[in-house]
Protein backbone atom coordinates (compact mmCIF):
# COMPACT_ATOMS: atom_id res chain seq x y z
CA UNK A 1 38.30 -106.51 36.64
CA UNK A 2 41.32 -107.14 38.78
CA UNK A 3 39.71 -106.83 41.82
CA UNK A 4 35.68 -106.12 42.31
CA UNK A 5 36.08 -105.01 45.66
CA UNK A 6 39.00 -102.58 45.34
CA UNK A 7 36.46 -101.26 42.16
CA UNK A 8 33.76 -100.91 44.39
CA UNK A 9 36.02 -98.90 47.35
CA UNK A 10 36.75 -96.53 44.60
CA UNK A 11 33.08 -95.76 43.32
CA UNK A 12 32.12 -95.60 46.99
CA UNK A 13 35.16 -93.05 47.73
CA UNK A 14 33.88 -91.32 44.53
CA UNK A 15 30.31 -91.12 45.95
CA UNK A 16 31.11 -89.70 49.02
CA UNK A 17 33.65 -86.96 47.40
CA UNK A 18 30.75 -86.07 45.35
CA UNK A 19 28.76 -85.73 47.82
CA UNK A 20 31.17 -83.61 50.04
CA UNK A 21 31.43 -81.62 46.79
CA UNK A 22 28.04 -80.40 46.86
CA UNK A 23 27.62 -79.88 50.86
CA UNK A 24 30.58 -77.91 50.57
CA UNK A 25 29.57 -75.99 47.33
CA UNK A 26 26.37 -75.17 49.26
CA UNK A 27 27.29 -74.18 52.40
CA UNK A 28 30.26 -72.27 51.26
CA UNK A 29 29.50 -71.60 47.50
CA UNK A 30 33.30 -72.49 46.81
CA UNK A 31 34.93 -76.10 45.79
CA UNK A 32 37.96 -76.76 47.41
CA UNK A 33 40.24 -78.38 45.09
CA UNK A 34 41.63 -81.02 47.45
CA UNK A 35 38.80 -82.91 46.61
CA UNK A 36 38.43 -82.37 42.80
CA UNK A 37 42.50 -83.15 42.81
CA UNK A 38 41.41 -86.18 45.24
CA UNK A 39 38.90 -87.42 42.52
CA UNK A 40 40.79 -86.98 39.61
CA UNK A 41 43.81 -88.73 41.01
CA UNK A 42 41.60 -91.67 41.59
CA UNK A 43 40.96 -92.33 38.03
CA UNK A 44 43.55 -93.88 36.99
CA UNK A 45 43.40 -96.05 39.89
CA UNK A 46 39.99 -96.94 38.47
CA UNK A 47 40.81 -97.80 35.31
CA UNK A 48 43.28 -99.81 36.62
CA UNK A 49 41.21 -101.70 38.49
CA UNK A 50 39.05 -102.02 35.28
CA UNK A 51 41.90 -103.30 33.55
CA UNK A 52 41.17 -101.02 30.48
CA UNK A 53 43.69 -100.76 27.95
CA UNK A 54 45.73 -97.31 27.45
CA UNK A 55 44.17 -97.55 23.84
CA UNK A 56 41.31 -96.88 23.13
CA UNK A 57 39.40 -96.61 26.66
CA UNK A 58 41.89 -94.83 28.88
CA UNK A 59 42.69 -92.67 25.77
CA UNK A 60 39.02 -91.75 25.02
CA UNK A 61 38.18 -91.14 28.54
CA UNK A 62 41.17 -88.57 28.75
CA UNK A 63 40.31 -86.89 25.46
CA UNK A 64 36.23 -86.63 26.21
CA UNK A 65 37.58 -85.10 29.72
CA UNK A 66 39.42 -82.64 27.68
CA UNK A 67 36.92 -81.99 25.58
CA UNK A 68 34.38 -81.66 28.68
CA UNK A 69 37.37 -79.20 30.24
CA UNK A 70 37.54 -77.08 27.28
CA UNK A 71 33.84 -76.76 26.68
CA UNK A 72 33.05 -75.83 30.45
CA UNK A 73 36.28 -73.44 30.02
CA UNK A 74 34.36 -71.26 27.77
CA UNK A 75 31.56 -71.10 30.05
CA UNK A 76 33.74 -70.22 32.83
CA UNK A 77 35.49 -67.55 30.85
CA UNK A 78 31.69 -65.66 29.66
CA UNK A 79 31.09 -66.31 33.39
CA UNK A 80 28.10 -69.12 32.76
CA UNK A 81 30.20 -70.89 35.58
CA UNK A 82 32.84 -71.02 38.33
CA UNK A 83 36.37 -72.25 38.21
CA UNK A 84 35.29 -75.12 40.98
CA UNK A 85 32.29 -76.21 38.68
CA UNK A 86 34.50 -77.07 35.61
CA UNK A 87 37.32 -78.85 37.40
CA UNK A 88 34.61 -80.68 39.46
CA UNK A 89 33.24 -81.71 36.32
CA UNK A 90 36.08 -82.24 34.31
CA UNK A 91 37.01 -84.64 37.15
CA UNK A 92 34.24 -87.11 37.48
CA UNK A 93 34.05 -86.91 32.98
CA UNK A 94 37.49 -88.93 33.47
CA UNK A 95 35.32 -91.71 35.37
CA UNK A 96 32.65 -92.72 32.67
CA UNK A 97 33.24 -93.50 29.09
CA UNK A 98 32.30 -91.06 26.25
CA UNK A 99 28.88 -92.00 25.79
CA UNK A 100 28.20 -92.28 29.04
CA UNK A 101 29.87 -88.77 29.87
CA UNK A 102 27.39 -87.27 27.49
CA UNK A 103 24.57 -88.22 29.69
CA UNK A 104 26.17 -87.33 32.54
CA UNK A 105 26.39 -83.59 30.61
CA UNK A 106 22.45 -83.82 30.53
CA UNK A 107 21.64 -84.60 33.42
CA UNK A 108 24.05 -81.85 35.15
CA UNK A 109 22.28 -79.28 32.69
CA UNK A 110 18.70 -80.37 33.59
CA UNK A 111 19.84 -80.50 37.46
CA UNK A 112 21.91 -77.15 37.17
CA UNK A 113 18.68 -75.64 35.73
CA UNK A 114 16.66 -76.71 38.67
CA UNK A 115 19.57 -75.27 41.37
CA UNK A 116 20.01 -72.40 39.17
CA UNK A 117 16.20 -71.13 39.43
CA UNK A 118 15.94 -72.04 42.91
CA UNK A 119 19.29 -70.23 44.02
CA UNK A 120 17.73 -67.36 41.97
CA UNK A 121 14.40 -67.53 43.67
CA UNK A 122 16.00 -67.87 47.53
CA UNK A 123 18.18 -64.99 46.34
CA UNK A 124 15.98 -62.22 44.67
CA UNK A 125 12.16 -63.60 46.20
CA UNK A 126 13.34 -65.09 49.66
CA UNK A 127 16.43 -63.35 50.86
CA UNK A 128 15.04 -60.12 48.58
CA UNK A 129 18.52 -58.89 47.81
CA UNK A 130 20.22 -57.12 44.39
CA UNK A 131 22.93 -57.89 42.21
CA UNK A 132 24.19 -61.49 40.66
CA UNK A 133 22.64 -64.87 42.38
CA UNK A 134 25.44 -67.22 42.68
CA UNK A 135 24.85 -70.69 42.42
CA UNK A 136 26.50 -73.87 43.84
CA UNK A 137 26.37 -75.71 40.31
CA UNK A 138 28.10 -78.26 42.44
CA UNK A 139 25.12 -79.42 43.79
CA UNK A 140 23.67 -79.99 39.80
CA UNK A 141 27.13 -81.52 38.88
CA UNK A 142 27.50 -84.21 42.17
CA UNK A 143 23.57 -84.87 41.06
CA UNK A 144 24.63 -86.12 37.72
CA UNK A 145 27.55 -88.15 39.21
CA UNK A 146 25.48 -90.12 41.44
CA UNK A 147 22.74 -90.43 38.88
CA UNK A 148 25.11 -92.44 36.96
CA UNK A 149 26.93 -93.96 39.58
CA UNK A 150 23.58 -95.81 40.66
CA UNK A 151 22.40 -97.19 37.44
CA UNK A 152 25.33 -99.60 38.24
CA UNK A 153 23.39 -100.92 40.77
CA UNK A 154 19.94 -100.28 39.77
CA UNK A 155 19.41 -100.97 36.57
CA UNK A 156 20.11 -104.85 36.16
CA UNK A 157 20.07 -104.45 32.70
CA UNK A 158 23.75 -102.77 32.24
């Protein structure tokens, strides 16, 4: 690594616009994408500081966030999932390496589950209103990023 502590700015910066992600997804049920441009922009700057070469590590991470993009495209288009949730998404993918990205998948599925029944439960039991619950997936997807973000610092076995 060129520099740990420029590394470490950039995971915290990442945490926090993850965080600000879901807040924002919840209070407002909308992404705004200032901050998914803000995290994909910072990246680069990551693997940078990483000092990973353009092949194959900055290569694969740009081709699984493609293939993350493409796959959360389709749900977008059968409407499985808002326009914010996939570029969210496709925006932290660019942060972890393949393997690691495929977990992160997981873990936003298992978490968007959980915020998906209880956004349908507040909606339809609670709130005892009609029509089509709409869920801040954010929440699931800024879950998974921080998931994964901590096992860098609490699992002393990576």
């Amino acid at each position: 690594m060129i520099n740990v502590g420029f590394t470490d700015i950039l995971l915290g910066a990442l945490a926090v616009l993850m965080l600000t992600a879901a807040v924002t997804d919840l209070r407002r049920r909308k992404i705004p994408n200032w901050l998914v441009l803000t995290i994909g922009v910072m990246a680069p700057l990551f693997w940078w500081s990483l000092q990973l070469p353009i092949y194959p590590d900055v290569a694969l991470r740009a081709g699984t966030g493609l293939l993350v993009f493409l796959a959360l495209f389709g749900l977008f288009c059968v409407g499985g999932m808002g326009g914010g949730d996939v570029k969210l998404a496709t925006a932290i993918a660019l942060w972890f390496p393949p393997q690691v990205t495929l977990l992160f998948l997981l873990v936003m599925s298992l978490a968007g589950a959980v915020v998906s029944t209880a956004a349908w439960v507040h909606h339809s039991k609670i709130m005892r209103r009609q029509g089509r619950t709409v869920v801040p997936y954010g929440v699931a997807i800024a879950f998974a990023g921080l998931l994964i973000l901590a096992q860098r610092y609490l699992n002393q076995f990576a």
